[in-house]
Every structure is written in structure tokens, then in C-alpha cells.
Protein backbone atom coordinates (compact mmCIF):
# COMPACT_ATOMS: atom_id res chain seq x y z
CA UNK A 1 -28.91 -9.10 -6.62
CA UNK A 2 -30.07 -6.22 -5.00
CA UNK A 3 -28.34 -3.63 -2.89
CA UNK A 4 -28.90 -3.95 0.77
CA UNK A 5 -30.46 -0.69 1.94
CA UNK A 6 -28.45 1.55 3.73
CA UNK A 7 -28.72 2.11 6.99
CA UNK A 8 -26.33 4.82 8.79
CA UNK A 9 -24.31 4.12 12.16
CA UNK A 10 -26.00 4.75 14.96
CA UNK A 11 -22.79 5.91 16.62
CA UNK A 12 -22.25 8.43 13.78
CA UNK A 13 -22.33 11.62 16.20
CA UNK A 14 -20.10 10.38 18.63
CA UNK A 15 -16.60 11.00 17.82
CA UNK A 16 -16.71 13.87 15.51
CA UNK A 17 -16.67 17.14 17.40
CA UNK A 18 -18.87 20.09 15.97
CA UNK A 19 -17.82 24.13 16.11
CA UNK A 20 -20.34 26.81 16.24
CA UNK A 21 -20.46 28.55 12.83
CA UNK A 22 -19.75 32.42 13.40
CA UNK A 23 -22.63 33.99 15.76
CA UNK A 24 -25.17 31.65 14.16
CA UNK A 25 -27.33 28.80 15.20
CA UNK A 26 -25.54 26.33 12.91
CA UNK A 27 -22.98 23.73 13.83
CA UNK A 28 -20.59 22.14 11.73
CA UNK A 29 -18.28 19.20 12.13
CA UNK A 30 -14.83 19.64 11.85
CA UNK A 31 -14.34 18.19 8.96
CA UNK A 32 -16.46 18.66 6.22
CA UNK A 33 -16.26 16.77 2.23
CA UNK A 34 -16.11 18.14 -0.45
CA UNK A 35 -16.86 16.68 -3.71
CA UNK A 36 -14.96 18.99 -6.02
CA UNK A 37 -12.24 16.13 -7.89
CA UNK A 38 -13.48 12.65 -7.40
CA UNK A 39 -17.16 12.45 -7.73
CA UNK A 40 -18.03 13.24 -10.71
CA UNK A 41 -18.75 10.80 -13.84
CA UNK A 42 -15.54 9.69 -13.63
CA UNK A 43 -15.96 7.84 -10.93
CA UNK A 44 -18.03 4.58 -10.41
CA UNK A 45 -20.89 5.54 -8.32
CA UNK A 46 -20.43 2.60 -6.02
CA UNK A 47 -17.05 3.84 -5.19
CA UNK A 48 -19.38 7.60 -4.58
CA UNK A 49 -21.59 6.00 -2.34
CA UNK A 50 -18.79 4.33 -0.44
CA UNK A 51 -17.12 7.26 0.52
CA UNK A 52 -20.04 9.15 1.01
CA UNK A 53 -21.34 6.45 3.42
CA UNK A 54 -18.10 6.25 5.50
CA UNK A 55 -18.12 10.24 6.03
CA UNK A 56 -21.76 10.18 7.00
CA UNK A 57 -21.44 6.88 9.43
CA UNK A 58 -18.25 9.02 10.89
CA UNK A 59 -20.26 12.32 11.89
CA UNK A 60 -19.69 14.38 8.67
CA UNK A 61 -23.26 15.50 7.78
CA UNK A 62 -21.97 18.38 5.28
CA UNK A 63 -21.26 17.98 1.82
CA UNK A 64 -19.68 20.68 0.04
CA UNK A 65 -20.81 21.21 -3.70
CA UNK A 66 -20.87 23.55 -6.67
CA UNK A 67 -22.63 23.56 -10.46
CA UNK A 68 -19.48 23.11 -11.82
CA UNK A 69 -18.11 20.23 -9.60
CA UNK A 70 -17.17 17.17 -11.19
CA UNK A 71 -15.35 16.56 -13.88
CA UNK A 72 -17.51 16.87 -16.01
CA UNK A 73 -19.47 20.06 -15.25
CA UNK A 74 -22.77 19.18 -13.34
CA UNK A 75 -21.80 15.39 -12.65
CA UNK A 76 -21.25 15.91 -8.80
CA UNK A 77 -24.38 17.16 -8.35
CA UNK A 78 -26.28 14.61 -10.69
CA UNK A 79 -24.18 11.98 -7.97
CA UNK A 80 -25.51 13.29 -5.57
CA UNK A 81 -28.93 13.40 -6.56
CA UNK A 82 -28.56 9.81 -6.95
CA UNK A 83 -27.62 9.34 -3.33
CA UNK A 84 -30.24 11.23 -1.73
CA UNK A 85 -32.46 8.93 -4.18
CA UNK A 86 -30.49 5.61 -3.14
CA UNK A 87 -29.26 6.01 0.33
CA UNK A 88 -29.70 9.52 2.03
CA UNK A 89 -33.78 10.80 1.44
CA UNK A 90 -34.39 9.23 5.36
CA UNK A 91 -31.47 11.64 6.36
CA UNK A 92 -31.81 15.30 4.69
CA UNK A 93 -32.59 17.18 8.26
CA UNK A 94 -29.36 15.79 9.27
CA UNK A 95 -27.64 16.93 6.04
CA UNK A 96 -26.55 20.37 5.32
CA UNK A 97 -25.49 20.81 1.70
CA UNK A 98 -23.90 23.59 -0.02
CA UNK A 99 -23.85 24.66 -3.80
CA UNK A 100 -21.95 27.45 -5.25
CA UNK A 101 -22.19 29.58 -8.71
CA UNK A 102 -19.36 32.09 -9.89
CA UNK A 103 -17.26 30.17 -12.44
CA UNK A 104 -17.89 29.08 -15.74
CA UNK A 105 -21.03 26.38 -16.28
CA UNK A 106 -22.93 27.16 -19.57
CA UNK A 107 -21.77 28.89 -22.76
CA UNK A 108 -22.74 32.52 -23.49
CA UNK A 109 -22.90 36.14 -21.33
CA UNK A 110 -25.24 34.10 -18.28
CA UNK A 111 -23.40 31.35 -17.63
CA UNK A 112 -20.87 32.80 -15.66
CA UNK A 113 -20.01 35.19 -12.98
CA UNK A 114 -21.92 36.81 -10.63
CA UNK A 115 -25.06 38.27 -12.20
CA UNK A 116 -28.57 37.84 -10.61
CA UNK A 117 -29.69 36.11 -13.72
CA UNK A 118 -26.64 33.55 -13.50
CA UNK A 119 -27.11 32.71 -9.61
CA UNK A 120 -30.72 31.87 -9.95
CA UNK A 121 -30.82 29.89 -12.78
CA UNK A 122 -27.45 28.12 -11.56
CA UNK A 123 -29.48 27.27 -8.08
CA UNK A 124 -32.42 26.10 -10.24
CA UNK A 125 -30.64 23.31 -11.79
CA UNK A 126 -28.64 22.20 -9.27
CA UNK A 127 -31.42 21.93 -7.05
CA UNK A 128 -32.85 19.68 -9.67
CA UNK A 129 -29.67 17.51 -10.57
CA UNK A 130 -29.59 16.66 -6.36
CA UNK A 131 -32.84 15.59 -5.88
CA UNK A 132 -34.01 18.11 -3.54
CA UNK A 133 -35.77 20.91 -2.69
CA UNK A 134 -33.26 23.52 -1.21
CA UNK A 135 -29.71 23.66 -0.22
CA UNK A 136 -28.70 24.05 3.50
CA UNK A 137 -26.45 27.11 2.18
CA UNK A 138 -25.92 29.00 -1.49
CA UNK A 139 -22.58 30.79 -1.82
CA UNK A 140 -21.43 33.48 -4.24
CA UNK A 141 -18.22 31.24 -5.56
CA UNK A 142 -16.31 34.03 -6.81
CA UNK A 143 -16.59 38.43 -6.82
CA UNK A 144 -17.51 39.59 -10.31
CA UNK A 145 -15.45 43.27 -10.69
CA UNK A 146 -18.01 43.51 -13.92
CA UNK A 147 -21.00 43.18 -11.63
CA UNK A 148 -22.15 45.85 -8.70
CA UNK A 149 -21.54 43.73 -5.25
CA UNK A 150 -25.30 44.81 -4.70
CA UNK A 151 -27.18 43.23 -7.44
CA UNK A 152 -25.10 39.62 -6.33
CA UNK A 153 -25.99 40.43 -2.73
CA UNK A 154 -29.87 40.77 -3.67
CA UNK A 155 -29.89 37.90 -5.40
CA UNK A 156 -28.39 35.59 -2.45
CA UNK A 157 -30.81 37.55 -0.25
CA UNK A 158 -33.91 36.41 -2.30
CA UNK A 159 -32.86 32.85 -2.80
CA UNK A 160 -33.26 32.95 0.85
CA UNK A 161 -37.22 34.61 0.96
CA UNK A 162 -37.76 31.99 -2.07
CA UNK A 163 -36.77 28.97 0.44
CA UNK A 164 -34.44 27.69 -2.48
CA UNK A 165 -31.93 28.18 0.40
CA UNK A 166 -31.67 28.42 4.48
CA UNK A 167 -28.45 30.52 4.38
CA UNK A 168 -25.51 32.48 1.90
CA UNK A 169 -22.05 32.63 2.05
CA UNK A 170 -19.04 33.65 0.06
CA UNK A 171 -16.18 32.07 -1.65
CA UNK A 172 -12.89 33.75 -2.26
CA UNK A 173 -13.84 37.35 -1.92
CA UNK A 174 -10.89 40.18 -1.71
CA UNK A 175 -11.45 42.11 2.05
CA UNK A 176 -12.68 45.05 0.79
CA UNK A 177 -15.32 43.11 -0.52
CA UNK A 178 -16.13 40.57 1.47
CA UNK A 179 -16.42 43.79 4.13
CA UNK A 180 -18.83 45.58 1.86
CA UNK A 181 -20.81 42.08 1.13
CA UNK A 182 -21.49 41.29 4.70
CA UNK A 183 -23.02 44.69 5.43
CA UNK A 184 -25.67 44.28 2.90
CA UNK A 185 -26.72 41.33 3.53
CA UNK A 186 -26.50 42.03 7.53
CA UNK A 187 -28.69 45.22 6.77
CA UNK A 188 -31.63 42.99 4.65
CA UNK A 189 -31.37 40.67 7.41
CA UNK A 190 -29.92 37.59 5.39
CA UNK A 191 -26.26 37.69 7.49
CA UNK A 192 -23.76 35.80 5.69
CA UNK A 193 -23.05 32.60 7.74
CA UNK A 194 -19.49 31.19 5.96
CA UNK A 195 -16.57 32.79 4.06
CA UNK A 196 -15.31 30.05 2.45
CA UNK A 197 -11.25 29.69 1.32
CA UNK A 198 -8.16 27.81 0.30
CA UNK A 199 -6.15 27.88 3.58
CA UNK A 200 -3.44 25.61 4.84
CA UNK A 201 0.60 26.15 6.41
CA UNK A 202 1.66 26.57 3.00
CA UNK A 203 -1.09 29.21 1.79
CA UNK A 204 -1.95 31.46 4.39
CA UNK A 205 -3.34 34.25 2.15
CA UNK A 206 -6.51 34.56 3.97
CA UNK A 207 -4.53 35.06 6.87
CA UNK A 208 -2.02 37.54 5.80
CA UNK A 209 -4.85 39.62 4.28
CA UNK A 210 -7.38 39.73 7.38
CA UNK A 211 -9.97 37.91 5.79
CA UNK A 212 -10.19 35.11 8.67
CA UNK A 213 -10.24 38.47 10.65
CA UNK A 214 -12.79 40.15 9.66
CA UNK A 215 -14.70 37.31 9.25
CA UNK A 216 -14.64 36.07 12.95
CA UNK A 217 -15.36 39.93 13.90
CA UNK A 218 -18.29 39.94 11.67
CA UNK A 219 -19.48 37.21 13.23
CA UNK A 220 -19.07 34.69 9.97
CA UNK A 221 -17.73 31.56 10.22
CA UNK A 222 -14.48 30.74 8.30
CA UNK A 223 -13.81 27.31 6.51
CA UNK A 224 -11.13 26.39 4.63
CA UNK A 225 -10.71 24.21 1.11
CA UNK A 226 -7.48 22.62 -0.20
CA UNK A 227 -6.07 21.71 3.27
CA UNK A 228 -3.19 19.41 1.92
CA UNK A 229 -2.43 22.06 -1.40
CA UNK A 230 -3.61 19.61 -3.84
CA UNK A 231 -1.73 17.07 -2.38
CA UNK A 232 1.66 19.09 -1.69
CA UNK A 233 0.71 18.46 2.20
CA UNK A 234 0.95 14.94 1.95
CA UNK A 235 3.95 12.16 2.03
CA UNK A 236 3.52 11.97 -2.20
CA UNK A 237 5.77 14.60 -3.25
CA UNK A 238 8.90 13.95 -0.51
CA UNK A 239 10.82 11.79 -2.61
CA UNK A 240 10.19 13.50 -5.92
CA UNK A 241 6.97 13.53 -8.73
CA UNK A 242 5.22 10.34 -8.66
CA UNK A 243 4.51 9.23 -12.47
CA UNK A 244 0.41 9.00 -11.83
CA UNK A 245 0.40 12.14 -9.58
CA UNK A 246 -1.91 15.64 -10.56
CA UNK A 247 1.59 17.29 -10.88
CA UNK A 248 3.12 14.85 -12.80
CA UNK A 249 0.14 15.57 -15.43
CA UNK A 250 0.95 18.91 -14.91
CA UNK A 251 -2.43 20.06 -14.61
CA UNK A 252 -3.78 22.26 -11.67
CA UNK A 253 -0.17 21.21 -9.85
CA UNK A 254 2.89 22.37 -11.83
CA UNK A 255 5.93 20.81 -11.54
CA UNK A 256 7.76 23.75 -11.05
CA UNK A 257 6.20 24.11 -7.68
CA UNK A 258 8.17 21.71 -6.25
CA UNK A 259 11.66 23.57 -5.70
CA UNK A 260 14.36 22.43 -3.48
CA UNK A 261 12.96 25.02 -0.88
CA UNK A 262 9.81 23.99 -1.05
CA UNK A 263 10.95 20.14 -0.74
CA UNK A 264 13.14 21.04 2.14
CA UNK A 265 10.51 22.54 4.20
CA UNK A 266 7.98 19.50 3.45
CA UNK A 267 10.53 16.82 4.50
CA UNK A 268 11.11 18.76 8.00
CA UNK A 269 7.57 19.24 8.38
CA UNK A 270 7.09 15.45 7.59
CA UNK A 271 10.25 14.91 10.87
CA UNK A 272 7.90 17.10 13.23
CA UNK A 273 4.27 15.16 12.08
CA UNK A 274 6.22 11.95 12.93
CA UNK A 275 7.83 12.78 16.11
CA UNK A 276 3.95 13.62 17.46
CA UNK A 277 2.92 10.40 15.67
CA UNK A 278 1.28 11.91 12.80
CA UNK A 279 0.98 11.50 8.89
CA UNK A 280 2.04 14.99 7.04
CA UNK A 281 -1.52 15.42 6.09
CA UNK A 282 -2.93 14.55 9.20
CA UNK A 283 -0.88 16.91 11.25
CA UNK A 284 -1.89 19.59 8.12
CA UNK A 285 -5.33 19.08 8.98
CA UNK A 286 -5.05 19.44 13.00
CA UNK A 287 -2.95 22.38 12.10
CA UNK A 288 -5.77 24.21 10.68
CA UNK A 289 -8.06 22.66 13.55
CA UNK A 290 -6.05 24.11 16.30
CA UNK A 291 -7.01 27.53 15.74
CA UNK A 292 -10.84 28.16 17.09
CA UNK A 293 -11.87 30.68 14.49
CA UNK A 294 -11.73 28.14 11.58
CA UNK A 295 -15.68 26.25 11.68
CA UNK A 296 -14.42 23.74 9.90
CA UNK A 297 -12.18 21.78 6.91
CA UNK A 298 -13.05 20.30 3.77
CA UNK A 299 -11.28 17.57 2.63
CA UNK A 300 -11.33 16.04 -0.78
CA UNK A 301 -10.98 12.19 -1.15
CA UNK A 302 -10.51 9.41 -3.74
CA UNK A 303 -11.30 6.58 -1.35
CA UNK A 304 -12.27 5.32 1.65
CA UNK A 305 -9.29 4.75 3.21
CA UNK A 306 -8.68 8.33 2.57
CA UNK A 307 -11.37 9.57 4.65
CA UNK A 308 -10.59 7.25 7.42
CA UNK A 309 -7.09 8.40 7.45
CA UNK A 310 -8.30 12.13 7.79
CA UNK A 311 -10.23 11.91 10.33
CA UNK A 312 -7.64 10.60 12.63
CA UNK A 313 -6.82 14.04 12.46
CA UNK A 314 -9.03 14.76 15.19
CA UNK A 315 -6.68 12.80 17.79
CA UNK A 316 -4.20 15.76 18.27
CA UNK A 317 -4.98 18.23 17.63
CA UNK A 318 -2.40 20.25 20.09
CA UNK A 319 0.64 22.22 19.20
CA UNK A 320 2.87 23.34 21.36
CA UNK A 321 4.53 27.25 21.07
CA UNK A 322 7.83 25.08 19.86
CA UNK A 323 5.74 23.29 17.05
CA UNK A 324 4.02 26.42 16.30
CA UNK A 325 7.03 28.49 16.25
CA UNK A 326 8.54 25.69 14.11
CA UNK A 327 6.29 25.24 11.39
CA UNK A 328 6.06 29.52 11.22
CA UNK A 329 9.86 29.57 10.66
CA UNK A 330 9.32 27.24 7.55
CA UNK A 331 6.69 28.48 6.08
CA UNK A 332 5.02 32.34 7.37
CA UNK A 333 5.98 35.27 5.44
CA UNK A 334 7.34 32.95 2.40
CA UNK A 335 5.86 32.78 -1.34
CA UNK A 336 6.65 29.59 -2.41
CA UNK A 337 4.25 30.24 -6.05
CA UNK A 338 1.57 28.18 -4.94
């Protein structure tokens, strides 16, 4: 039998909102997926396009990728080649798609980091494993100490006068930095256009460190990854470490994490989401969402039902000072070894 083609919603734009990113001409919706965990070669590709479908036919037109997304390395990308082949070659202008190089990919000194040679061969292949021709926006995933913030700067700038990209951004950049990153490319006219971070009530580094800061002065937007702390911000964990949970394999989530404080706070954050009528991760989300100078968050999903869940985020996304001061008292100022 073969596949019906797809066709997206024609009412995809109409209940997703969309925030200006930085002092650019680029919009972004508030929620944006990423496709770091669950869809990569593990994964069935049906159950890829599915969820890839649903975000599109719900207003989310950016996909958040990186060479090393899957698992296995590459397999995210090679995905999503296949669904601008199968399902989304009618859409790319409505698309804007990110890669990212900085961590490991290939074996040997050029495979990693933050070296000219490294970013543009990275780009090359990714470009090829998606099926297209340039990505919306090429970030610097990680600052090499090993490698002058110049020479990574350059690089970014002339993927951009190559056309292998429309814009650059950075990933997880200490201030100092980020600050000396943005004034390059500012000065050799390729402005940075997204700092890119983990951010949510539990981790508020990029907060405490003026990075969101600086950012929104330098006219860059801000958008944040890990929004639910691999799960943490979510109902899974309030009655203990579920046998097929990521912490229970002990993996990128250690078990150790979760300490009585820690569980505490969660279960009276979980009381406040469902006095306003919220799921924890739901109210996590419009947490985030309720400050302006965030462009938007990516969320991460292993179904469907996931991603429809999420985006009733966007319902409430109001906190009053008494919510505000209530979820500070529980979590600001506290290290809780995430």
C-alpha cells in the first residue's frame, strides 16, 4: 500500500504564537523541537514522521539539530533527510533548521571541537545527510579553550558568504566569551542571531551568570534546551525512580540527583501546577515562556501525545508575583547537582 502524501494543516499558524528573535528579522515559535534523544535509528521512522508531522501541523516550523544527534551519531540528521525527501521538500521556506558542531563526531584531531577545519567539514555532511542545501542557522555547539575564539568566529562568518547557512549562533558559551564572540561577528557583519542553553526553574545557570543578559542587550535572541531537566520537571520522578526511566539506567540522569530536597521541592511545585490546572511540565514550560527575553523552547519528545501535551503550555502562561515568589523560594540560589 502506499503512503498517502502528506499534506500539512492549513490551520498550522494559528494557535502557536511567534517571538521576535533578538533585534533580527527572524521569528520563532514558542516552542521549538528538538531532535536530540528520540530520532535517531532507534526509532521507527514512522513514529519520526509522526511526531514531526504533529509539530509542523501545530505551528512549530523549527527543528533543532546537530551532527552528533541521534543515537547513533549522524542518524537524526539522515531522518531528517528522509523527511524533507518524504513529506517536507513542498515546505522548506517555511522551515528553519538548525545544525550544530562542537562535540565529538569522527575519530582523530578534526573531528571535534571548534577548529575551522572541523566546522566546515561537519556542515558539509550534515547538509548532505538532510537533503538540503543550507541550514536556516549553524551554531558553534560548544567554546574550544584550545582554539582562538577568532579562527571559530571566521569560520561561522564564511559559512554564511558560502550560503551553506542564513545565520550563526552559539551554544553554551561562558560570558566572557560569548561577549567577545558577538563582537566579531557584529564587526564582519554576520551578528549572531541565538545563544542557545539548558535553562529551566531548576537550572538557572544562564541566569545567575548574565548570559540571558547580555544576550538580550546584544540584541541576540536567547533559547533554551532541556526545559523539563531530562525529565526531572515532569510527574515521573514524584513517587520515586521508575524501573524504565533514563535515571533508573543511570545514564545522563543519576540517581543520586534525586535527594529528599530535591523531591520535596518537585512535589510542591507539582501542588502549585495543579492548583492553576497545569501538568508539572506544562507549567515548567510556561515558566520559561513568561519571561519575554527567552525567543523560544525546545522540547524533546518520544511521541505524539507528548508534543500535544506541551503545547498546551501555551494556555497560561501567567504567573502571578505569589507564584513567582513561590517557585524562587524553592528553587533560586540552590545547587541541587544537576
Amino acid at each position: 500500500m502506499i503512503a498517502p502524501v502528506y499534506s500539512a494543516s492549513p490551520e498550522r499558524y494559528e494557535s502557536m504564537d511567534y517571538r521576535r528573535c533578538g533585534r533580527s528579522g527572524i521569528q520563532l515559535p514558542l516552542l521549538s523541537l528538538g531532535l536530540w534523544h528520540n530520532f535517531g535509528s532507534h526509532k521507527p521512522f514512522e513514529e519520526v514522521k509522526a511526531m514531526a508531522c504533529r509539530a509542523f501541523d501545530s505551528g512549530i516550523c523549527h527543528f533543532d539539530l546537530a551532527n552528533n544527534y541521534g543515537p547513533e551519531y549522524g542518524t537524526a540528521e539522515e531522518n531528517f533527510g528522509h523527511l524533507m525527501s518524504s513529506v517536507f521538500k513542498p515546505y522548506r521556506d517555511e522551515l528553519f533548521i538548525s545544525s550544530k558542531a562542537g562535540w565529538d563526531m569522527w575519530p582523530g584531531p578534526y573531528g571535534n571541537w571548534g577548529s575551522r577545519k572541523y566546522l566546515m567539514a561537519s556542515l558539509d555532511q550534515s547538509l548532505k545527510r538532510m537533503n538540503i542545501d543550507y541550514v536556516d542557522i549553524f551554531y558553534s555547539h560548544r567554546y574550544d579553550p584550545a582554539t582562538p575564539v577568532e579562527e571559530t568566529m571566521q569560520a561561522l562568518v564564511d559559512i554564511v558568504r558560502q550560503g551553506k547557512a542564513l545565520y550563526v549562533g552559539l551554544s553554551r558559551y561562558p560570558k566572557e566569551q560569548a561577549a567577545k564572540a558577538y563582537k566579531y561577528l557584529a564587526e564582519h557583519d554576520v551578528p549572531c542571531l541565538l545563544y542557545q542553553d539548558r535553562y529551566n526553574i531548576i537550572d538557572r545557570r544562564p541566569q545567575d551568570q548574565g548570559l540571558i543578559d547580555l544576550s538580550y542587550g546584544e540584541g541576540v535572541g536567547f533559547i533554551s534546551f532541556s526545559p523539563l531537566q531530562q525529565g526531572l520537571l515532569t510527574g515521573r520522578y514524584l513517587n520515586g525512580i521508575p524501573s524504565d526511566s533514563r535515571m533508573a539506567r543511570n545514564t545522563s540522569l543519576k540517581p543520586e540527583v534525586l535527594t529528599p530536597e530535591l523531591l520535596d521541592a518537585l512535589r510542591r511545585l507539582n501542588d502549585m501546577a495543579l492548583r492553576r490546572g497545569q501538568s508539572l511540565a506544562q507549567m515548567s514550560l510556561s515558566w520559561l515562556l513568561s519571561d519575554p527575553r527567552v525567543t523560544s523552547v525546545i522540547i524533546g519528545a518520544s511521541s505524539v501525545a507528548q508534543i500535544d501535551d506541551d503545547l498546551k503550555a501555551l494556555d497560561n502562561r501567567y504567573f502571578s508575583e505569589e507564584e513567582i515568589f513561590e517557585i524562587d523560594s524553592l528553587f533560586a540560589g540552590k545547587d541541587f547537582g544537576v
